[in-house]
C-alpha atoms as a PDB file:
ATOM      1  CA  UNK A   1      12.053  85.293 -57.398  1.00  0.00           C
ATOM      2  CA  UNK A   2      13.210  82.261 -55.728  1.00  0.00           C
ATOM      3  CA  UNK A   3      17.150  81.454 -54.791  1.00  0.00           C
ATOM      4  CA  UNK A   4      19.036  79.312 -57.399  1.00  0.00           C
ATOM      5  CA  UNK A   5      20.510  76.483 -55.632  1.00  0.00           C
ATOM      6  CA  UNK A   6      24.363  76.381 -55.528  1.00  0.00           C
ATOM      7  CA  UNK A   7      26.095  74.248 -57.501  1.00  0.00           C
ATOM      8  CA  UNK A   8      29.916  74.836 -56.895  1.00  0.00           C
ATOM      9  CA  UNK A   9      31.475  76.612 -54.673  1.00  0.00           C
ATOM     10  CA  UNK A  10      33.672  80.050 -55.566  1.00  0.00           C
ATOM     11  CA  UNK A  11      37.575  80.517 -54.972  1.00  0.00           C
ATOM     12  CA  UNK A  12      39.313  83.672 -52.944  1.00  0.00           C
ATOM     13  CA  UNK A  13      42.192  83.961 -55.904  1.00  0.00           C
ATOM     14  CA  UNK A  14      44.349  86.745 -54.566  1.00  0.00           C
ATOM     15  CA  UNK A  15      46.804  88.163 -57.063  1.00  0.00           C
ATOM     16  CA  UNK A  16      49.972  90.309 -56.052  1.00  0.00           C
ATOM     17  CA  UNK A  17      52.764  91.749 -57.721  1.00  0.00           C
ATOM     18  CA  UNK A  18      54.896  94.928 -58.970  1.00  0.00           C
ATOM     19  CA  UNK A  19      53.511  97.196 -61.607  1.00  0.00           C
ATOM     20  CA  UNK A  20      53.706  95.410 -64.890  1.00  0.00           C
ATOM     21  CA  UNK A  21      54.976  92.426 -63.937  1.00  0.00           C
ATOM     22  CA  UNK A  22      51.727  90.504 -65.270  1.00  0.00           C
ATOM     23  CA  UNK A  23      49.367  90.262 -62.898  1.00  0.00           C
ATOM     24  CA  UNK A  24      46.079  91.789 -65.387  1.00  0.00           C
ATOM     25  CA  UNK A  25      47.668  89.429 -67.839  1.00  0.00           C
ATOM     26  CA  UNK A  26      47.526  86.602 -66.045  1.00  0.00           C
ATOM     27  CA  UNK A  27      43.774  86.960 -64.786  1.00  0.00           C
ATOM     28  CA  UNK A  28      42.561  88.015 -68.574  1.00  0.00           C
ATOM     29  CA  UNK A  29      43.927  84.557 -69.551  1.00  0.00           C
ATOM     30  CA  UNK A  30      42.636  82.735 -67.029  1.00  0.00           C
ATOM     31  CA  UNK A  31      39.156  84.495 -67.162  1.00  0.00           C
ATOM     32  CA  UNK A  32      38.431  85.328 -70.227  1.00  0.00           C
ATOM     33  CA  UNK A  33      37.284  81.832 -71.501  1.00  0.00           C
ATOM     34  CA  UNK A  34      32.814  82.022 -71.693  1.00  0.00           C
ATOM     35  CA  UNK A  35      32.433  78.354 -71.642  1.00  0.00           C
ATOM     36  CA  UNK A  36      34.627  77.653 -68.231  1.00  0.00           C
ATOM     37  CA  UNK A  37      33.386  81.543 -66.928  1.00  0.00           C
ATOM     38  CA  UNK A  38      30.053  82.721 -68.607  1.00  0.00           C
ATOM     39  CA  UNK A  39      29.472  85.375 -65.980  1.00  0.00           C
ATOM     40  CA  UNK A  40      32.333  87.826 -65.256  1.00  0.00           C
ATOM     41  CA  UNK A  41      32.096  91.340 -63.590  1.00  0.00           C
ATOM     42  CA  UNK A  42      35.678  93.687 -63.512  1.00  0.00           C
ATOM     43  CA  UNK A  43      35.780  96.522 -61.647  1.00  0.00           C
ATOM     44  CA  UNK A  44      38.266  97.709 -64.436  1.00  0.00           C
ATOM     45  CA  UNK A  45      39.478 101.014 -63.331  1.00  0.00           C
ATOM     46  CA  UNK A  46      42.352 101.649 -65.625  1.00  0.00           C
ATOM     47  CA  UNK A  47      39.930 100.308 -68.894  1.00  0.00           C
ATOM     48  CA  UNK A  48      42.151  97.523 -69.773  1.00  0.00           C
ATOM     49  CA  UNK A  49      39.803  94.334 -70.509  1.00  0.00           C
ATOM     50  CA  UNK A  50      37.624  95.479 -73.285  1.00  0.00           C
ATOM     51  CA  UNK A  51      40.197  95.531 -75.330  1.00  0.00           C
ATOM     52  CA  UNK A  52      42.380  93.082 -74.243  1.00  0.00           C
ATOM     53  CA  UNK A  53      40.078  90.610 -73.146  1.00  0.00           C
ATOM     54  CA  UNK A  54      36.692  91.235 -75.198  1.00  0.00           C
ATOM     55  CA  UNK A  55      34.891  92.122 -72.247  1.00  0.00           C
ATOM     56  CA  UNK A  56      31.669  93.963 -72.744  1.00  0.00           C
ATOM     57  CA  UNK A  57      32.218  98.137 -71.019  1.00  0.00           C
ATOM     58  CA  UNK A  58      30.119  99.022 -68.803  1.00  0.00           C
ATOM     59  CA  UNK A  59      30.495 102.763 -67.905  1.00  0.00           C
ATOM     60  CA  UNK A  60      26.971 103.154 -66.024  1.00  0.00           C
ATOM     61  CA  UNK A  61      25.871 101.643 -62.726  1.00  0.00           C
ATOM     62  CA  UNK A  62      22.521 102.061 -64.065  1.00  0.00           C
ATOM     63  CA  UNK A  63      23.076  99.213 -66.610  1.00  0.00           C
ATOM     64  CA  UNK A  64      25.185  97.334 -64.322  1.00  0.00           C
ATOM     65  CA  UNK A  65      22.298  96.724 -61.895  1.00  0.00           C
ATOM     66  CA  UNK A  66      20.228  96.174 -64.733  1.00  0.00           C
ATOM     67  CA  UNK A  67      22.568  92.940 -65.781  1.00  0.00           C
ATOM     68  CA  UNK A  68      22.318  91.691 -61.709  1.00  0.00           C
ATOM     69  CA  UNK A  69      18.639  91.834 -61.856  1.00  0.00           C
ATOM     70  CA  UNK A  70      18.081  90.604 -65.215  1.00  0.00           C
ATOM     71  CA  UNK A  71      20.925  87.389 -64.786  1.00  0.00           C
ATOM     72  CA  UNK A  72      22.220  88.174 -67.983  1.00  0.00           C
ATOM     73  CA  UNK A  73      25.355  85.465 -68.347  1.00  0.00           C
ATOM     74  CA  UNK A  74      28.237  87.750 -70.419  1.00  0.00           C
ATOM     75  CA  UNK A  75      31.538  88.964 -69.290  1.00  0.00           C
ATOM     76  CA  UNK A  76      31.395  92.382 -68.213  1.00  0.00           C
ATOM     77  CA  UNK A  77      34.224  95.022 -67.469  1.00  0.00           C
ATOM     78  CA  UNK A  78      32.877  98.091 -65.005  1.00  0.00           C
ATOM     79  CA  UNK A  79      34.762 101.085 -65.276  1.00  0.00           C
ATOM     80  CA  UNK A  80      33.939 103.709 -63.048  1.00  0.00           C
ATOM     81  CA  UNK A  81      33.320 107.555 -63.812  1.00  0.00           C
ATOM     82  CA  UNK A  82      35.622 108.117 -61.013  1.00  0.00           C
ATOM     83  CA  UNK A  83      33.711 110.989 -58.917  1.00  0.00           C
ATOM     84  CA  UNK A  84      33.977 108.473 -55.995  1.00  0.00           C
ATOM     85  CA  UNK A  85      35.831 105.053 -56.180  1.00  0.00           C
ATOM     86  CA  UNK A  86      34.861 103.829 -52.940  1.00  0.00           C
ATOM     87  CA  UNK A  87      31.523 104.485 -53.387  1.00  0.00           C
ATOM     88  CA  UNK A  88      30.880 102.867 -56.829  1.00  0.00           C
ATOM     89  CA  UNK A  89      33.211  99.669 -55.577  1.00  0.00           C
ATOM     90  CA  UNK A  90      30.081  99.497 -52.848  1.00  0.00           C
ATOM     91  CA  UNK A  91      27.410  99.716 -55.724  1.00  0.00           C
ATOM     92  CA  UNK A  92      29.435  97.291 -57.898  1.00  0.00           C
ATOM     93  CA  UNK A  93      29.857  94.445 -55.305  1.00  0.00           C
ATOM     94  CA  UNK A  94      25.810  95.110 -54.296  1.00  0.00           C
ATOM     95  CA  UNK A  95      24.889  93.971 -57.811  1.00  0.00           C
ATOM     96  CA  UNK A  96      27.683  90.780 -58.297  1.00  0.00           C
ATOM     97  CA  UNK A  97      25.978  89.918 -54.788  1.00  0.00           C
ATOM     98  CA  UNK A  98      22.775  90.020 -56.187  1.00  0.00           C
ATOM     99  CA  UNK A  99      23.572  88.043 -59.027  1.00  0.00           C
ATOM    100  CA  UNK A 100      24.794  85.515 -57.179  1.00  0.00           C
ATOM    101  CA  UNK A 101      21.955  84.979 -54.330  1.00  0.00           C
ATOM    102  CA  UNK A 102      19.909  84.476 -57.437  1.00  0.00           C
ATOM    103  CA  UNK A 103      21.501  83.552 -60.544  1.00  0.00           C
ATOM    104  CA  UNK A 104      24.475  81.647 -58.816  1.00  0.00           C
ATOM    105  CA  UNK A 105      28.045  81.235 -59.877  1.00  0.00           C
ATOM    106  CA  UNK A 106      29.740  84.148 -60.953  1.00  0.00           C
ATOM    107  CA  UNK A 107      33.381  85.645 -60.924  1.00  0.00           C
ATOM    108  CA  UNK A 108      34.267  88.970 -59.517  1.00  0.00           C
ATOM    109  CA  UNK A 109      37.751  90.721 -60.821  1.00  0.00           C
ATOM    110  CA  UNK A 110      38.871  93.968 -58.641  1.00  0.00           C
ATOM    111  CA  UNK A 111      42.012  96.152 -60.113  1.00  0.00           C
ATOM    112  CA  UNK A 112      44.165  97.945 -57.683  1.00  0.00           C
ATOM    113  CA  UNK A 113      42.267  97.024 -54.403  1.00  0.00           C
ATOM    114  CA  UNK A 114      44.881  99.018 -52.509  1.00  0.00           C
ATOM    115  CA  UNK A 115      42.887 102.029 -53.355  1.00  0.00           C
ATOM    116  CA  UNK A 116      39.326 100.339 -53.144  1.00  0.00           C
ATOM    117  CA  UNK A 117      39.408  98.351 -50.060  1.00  0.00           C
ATOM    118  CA  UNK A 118      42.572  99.266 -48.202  1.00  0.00           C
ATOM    119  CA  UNK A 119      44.638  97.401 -45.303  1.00  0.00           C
ATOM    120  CA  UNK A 120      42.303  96.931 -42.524  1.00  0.00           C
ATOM    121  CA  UNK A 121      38.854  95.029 -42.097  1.00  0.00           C
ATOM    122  CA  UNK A 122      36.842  93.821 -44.966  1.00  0.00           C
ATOM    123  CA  UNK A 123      34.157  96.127 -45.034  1.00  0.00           C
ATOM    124  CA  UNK A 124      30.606  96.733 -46.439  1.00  0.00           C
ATOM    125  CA  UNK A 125      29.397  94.646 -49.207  1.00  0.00           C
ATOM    126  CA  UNK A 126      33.175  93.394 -50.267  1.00  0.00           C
ATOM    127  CA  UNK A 127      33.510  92.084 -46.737  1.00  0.00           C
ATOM    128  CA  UNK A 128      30.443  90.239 -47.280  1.00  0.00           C
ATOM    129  CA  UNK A 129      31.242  88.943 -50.462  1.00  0.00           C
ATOM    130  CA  UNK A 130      34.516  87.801 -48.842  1.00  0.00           C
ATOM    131  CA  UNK A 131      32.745  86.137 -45.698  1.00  0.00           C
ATOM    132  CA  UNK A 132      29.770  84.737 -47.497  1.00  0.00           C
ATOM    133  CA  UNK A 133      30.270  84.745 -51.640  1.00  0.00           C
ATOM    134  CA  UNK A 134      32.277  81.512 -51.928  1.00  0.00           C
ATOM    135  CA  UNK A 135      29.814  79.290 -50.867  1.00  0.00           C
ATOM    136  CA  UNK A 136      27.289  81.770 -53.351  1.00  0.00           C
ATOM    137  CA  UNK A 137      29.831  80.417 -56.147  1.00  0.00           C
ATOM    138  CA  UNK A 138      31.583  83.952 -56.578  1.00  0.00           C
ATOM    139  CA  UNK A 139      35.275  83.571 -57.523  1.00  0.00           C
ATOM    140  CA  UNK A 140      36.643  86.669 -56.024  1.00  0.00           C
ATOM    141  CA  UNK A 141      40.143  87.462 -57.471  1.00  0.00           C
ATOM    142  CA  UNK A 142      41.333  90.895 -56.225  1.00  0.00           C
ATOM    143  CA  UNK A 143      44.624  92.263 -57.802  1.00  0.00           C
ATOM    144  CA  UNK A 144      47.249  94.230 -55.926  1.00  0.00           C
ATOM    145  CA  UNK A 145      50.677  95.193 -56.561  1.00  0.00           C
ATOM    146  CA  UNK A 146      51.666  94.134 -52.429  1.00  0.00           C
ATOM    147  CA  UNK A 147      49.269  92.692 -49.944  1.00  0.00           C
ATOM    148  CA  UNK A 148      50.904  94.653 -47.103  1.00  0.00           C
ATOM    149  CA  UNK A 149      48.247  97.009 -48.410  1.00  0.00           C
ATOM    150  CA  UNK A 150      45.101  94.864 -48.797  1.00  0.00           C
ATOM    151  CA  UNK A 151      42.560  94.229 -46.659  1.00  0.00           C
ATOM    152  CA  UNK A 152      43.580  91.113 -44.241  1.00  0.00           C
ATOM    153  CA  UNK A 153      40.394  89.492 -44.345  1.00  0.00           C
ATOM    154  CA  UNK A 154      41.226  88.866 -47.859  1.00  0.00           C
ATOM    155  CA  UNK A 155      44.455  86.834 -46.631  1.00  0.00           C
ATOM    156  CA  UNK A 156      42.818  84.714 -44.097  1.00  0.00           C
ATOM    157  CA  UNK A 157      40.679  82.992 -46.359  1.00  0.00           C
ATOM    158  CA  UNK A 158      42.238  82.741 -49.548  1.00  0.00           C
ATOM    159  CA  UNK A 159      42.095  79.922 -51.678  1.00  0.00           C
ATOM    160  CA  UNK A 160      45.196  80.746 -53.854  1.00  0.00           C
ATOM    161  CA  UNK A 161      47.840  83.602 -53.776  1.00  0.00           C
ATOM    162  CA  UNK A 162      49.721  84.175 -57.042  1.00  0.00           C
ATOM    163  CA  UNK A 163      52.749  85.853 -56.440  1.00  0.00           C
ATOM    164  CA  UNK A 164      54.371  87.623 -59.061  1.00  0.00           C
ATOM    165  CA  UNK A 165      57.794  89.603 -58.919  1.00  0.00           C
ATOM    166  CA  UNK A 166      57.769  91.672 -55.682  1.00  0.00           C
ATOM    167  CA  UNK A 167      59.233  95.289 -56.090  1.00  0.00           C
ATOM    168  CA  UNK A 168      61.032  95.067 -52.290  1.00  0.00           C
ATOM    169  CA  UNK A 169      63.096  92.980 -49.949  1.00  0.00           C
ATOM    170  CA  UNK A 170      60.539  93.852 -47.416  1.00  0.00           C
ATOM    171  CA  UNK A 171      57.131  92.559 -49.750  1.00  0.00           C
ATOM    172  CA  UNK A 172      58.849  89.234 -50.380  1.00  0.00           C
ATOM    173  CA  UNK A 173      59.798  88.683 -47.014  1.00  0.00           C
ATOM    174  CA  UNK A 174      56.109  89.402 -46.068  1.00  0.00           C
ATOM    175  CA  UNK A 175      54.563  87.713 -48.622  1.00  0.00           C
ATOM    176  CA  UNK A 176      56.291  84.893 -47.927  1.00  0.00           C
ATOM    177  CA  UNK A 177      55.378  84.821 -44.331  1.00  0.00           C
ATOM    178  CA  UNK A 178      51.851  84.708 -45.683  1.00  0.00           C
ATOM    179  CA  UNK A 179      52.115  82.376 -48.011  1.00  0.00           C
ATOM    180  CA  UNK A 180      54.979  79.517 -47.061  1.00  0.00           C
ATOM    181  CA  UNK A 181      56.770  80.391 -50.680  1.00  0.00           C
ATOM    182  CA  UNK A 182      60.202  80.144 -49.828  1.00  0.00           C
ATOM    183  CA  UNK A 183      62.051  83.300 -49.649  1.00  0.00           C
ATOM    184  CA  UNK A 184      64.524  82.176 -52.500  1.00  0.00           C
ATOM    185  CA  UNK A 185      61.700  81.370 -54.601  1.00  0.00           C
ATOM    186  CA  UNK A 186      60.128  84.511 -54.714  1.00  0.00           C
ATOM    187  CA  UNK A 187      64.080  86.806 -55.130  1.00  0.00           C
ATOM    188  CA  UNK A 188      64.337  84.969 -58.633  1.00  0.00           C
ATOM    189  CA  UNK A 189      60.930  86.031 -60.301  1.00  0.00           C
ATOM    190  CA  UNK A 190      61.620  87.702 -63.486  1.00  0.00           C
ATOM    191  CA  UNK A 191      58.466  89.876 -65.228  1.00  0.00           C
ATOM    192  CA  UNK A 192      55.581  87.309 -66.433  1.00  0.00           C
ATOM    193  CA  UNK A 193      56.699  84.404 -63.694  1.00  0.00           C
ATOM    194  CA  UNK A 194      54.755  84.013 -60.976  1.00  0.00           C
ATOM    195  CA  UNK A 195      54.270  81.383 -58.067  1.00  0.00           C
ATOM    196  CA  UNK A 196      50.838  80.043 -57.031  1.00  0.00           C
ATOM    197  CA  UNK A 197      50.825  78.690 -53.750  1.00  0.00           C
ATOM    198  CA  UNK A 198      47.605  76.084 -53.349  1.00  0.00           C
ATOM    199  CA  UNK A 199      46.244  76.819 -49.278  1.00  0.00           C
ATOM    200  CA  UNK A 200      44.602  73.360 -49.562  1.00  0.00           C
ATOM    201  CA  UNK A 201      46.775  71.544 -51.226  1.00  0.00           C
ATOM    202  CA  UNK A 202      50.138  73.379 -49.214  1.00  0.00           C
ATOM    203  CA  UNK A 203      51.380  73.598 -52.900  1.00  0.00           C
ATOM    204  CA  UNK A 204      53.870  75.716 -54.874  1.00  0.00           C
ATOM    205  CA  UNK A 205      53.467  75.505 -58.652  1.00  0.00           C
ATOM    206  CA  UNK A 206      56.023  78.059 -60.472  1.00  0.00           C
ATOM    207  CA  UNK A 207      54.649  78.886 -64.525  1.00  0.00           C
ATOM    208  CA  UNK A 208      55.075  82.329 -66.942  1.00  0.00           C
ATOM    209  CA  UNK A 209      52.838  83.804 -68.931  1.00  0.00           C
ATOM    210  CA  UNK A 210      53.037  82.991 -72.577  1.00  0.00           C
ATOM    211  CA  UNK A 211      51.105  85.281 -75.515  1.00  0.00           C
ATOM    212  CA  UNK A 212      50.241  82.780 -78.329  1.00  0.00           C
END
């Protein structure tokens, strides 16, 4: 099978926040549109987006791999039997790389990297998604309550950060070390606000989410 040209190239969205302050929310709403996203894969470990977001549930990496071979376009939410997180994260991010090398753009959703990834290195398959999937056209947007547990390769090539209420002094003052968002800016989040700060651009935008 030959290589799909690329078309556009991915984003590294990284998403950050304390526990239910909006951060699965936020990327449901942003993601869960077909025409702007046809191809979604969630490694959904708490099995949240089939029923909030309509996402198809995938519960076998059998059927997964069967979707990255096949390039079926649908939005898909992977959640994991659980006998060995690490190891089906691996599996998971084999078959969005496949997709991509042959299908092309794609987004990739990861819940709670903290425990799938952890703070050093990018490693494995992730950290090649992370070096090499944007310019595949995988938007990778990992979600984790504070980056001072998530993998720094992550940080160093983000495209966005959105920043939602930090649960300590000490995450704020990192995050906005990371990020240029002013300290101040980040003390007056309330649950469902968030900042995005643009690494491009060297832009702040403030907005909160909104159920209609």
């Amino acid at each position: 099978m030959a290589k799909q040209p690329k078309t556009k190239d991915g984003k590294l969205v990284l998403i950050s926040g304390a526990s239910r302050s909006g951060k699965t929310v936020f990327a449901m709403q942003r993601y869960r549109h077909p025409t702007t996203y046809p191809v979604v894969f969630v490694f959904d470990l708490e099995n949240q987006w089939t029923k909030g977001a309509g996402f198809k549930h995938i519960n076998s990496l059998r059927d997964l791999m069967r979707i990255a071979i096949n390039g079926d376009a649908g939005r898909y939410a992977f959640v994991p039997p659980g006998n060995d997180l690490k190891a089906e994260f691996e599996a998971f991010c084999q078959c969005v790389w496949h997709f991509a090398e042959f299908f092309g753009e794609c987004v990739l959703i990861g819940e709670e990297m903290a425990e799938l990834a952890g703070a050093s290195k990018a490693s494995g398959t992730w950290g090649r998604i992370i070096r090499g999937g944007l310019k595949r056209g995988i938007t990778i947007v990992p979600i984790i309550q504070s980056w001072a547990e998530g993998d720094k390769t992550c940080m160093r090539n983000a495209s966005e950060f959105v920043v939602f209420r930090m649960p300590t002094a000490g995450d704020i003052e990192y995050m906005s070390k990371k990020t240029r968002i002013p300290l101040q800016e980040m003390e007056g989040l309330k649950p469902l606000e968030y900042l995005i700060y643009d690494t491009t651009e060297f832009t702040v935008t403030r907005g909160k989410i909104t159920f209609k």
